[in-house]
C-alpha atoms as a PDB file:
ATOM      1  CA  UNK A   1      -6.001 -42.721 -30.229  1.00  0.00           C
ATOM      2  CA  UNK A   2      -5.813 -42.871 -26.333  1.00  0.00           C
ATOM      3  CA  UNK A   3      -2.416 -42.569 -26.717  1.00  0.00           C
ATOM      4  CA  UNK A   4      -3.051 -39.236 -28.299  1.00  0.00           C
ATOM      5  CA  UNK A   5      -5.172 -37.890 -25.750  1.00  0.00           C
ATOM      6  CA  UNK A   6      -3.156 -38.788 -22.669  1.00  0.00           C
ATOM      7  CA  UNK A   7      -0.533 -37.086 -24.327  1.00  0.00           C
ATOM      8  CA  UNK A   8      -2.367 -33.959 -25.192  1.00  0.00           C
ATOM      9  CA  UNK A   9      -3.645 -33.815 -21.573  1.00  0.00           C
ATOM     10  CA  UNK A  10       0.026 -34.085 -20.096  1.00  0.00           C
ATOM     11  CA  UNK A  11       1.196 -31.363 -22.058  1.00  0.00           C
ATOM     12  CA  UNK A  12      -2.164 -29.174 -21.181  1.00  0.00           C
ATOM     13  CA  UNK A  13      -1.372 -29.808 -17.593  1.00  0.00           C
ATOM     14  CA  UNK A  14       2.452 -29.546 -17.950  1.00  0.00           C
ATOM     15  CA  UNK A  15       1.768 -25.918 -20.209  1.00  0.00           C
ATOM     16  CA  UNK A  16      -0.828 -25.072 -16.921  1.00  0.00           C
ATOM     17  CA  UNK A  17       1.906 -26.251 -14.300  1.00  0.00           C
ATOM     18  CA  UNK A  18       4.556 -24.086 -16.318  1.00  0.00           C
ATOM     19  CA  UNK A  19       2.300 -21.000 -16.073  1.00  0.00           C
ATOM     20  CA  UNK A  20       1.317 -21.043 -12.828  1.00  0.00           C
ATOM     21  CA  UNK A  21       4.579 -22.010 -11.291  1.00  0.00           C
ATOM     22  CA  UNK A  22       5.787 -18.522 -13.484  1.00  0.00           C
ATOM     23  CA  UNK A  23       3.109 -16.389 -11.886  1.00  0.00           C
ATOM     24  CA  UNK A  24       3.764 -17.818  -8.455  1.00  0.00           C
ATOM     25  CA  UNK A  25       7.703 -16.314  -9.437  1.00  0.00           C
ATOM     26  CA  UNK A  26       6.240 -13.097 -10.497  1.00  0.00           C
ATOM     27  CA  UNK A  27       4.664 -12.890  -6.730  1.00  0.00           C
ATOM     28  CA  UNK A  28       7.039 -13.783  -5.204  1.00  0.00           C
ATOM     29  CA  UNK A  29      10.043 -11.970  -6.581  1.00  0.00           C
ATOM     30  CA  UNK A  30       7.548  -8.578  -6.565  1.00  0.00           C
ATOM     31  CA  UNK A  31       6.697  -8.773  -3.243  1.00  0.00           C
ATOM     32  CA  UNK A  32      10.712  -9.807  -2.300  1.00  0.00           C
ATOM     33  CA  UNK A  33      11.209  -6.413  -4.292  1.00  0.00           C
ATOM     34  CA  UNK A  34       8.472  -4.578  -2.119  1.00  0.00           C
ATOM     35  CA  UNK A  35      10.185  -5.962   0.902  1.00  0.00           C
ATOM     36  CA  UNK A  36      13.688  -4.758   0.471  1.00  0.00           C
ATOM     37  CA  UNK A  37      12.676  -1.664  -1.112  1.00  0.00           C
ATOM     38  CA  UNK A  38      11.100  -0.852   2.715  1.00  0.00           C
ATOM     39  CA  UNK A  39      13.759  -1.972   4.182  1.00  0.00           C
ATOM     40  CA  UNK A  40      16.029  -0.106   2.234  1.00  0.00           C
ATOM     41  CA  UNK A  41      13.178   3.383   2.869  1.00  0.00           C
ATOM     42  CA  UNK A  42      13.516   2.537   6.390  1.00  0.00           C
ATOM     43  CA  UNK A  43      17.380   2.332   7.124  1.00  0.00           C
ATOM     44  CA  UNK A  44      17.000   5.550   4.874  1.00  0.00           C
ATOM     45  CA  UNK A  45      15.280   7.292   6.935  1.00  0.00           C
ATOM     46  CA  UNK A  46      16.368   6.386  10.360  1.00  0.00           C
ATOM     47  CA  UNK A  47      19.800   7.393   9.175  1.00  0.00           C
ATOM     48  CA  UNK A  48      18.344  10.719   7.961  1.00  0.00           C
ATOM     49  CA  UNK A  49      16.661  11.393  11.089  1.00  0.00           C
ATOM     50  CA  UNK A  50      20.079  10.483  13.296  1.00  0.00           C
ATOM     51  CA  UNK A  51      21.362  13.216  11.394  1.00  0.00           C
ATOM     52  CA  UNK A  52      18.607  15.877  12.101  1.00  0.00           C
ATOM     53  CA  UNK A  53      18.538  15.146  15.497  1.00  0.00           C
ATOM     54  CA  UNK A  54      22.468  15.189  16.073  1.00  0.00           C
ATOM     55  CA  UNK A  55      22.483  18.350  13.899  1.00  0.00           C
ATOM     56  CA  UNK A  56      20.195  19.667  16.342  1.00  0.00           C
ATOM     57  CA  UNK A  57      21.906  18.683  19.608  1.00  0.00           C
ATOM     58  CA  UNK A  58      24.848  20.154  18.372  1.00  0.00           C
ATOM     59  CA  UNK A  59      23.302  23.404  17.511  1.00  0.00           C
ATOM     60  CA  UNK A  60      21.666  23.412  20.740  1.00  0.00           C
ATOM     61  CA  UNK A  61      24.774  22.453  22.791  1.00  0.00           C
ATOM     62  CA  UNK A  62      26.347  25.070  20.946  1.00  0.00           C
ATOM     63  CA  UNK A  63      23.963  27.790  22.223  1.00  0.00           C
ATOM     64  CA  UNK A  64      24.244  27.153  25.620  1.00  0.00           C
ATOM     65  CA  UNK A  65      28.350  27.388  25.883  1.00  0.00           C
ATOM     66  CA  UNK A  66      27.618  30.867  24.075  1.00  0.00           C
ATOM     67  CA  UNK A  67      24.805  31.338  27.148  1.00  0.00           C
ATOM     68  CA  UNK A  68      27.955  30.184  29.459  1.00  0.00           C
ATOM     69  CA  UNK A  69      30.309  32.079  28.505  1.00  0.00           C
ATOM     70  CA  UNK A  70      27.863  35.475  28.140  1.00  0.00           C
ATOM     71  CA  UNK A  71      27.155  34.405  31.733  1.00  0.00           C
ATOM     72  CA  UNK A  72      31.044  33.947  32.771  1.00  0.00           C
ATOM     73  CA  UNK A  73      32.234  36.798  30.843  1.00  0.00           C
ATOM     74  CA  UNK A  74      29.574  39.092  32.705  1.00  0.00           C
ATOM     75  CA  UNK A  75      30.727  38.035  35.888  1.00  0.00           C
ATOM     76  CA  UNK A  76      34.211  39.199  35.140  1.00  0.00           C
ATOM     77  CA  UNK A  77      35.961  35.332  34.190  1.00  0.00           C
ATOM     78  CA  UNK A  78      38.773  35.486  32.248  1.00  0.00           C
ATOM     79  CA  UNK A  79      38.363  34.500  28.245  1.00  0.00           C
ATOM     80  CA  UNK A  80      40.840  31.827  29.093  1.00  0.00           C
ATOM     81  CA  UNK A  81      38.803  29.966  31.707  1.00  0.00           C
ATOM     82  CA  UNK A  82      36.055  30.222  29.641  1.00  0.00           C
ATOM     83  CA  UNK A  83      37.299  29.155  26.599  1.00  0.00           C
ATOM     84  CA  UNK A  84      38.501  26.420  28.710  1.00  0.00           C
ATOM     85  CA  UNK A  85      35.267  25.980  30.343  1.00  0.00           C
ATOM     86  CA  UNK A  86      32.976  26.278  27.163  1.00  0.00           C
ATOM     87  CA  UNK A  87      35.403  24.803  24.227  1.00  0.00           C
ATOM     88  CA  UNK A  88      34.823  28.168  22.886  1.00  0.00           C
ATOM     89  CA  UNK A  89      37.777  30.225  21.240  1.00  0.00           C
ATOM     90  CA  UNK A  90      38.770  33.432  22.772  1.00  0.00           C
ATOM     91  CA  UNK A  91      37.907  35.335  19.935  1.00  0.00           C
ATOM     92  CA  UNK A  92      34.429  33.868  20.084  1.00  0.00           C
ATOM     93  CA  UNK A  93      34.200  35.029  23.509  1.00  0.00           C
ATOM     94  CA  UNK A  94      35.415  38.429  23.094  1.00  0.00           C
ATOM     95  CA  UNK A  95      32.816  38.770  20.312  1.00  0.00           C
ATOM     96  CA  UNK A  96      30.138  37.846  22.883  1.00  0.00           C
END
């Protein structure tokens, strides 16, 4: 009989052992989830805002050769030195 009930007891606390090392799993591997989800968000949108922000600079750089050569071209340059000056083609510039 005492047999019986140490060995109901070990499996009760075995069963309760089982359980709670499962939940403990559950935490963890939600929260490891969580984790590289963010991480994942976050390379996401640095990456996406490199690309605004070059998409930008470009524009912007853009608009001041166009500035340059309007300047150059007004002052009577040549649409070779400023092409060569701006990176601008000498259509571009003739358009200006």
């Amino acid at each position: 009989m005492r047999a019986d009930r140490a060995l109901s007891r070990i499996s009760r606390d075995q069963e309760k052992w089982a359980k709670a090392l499962f939940r403990e799993k559950a935490a963890m591997d939600y929260s490891s989830g969580l984790y590289a989800a963010g991480k994942a968000g976050e390379e996401r949108g640095i990456a996406t805002g490199y690309q605004r922000a070059e998409a930008k600079y470009t524009k912007l750089l853009e608009e001041k050769d166009r500035e340059t050569a309007r300047s150059l071209k007004a002052q009577g340059v040549s649409p070779g030195i400023i092409s060569t000056a701006t990176g601008l083609s000498p259509k571009e510039i003739n358009k200006l």
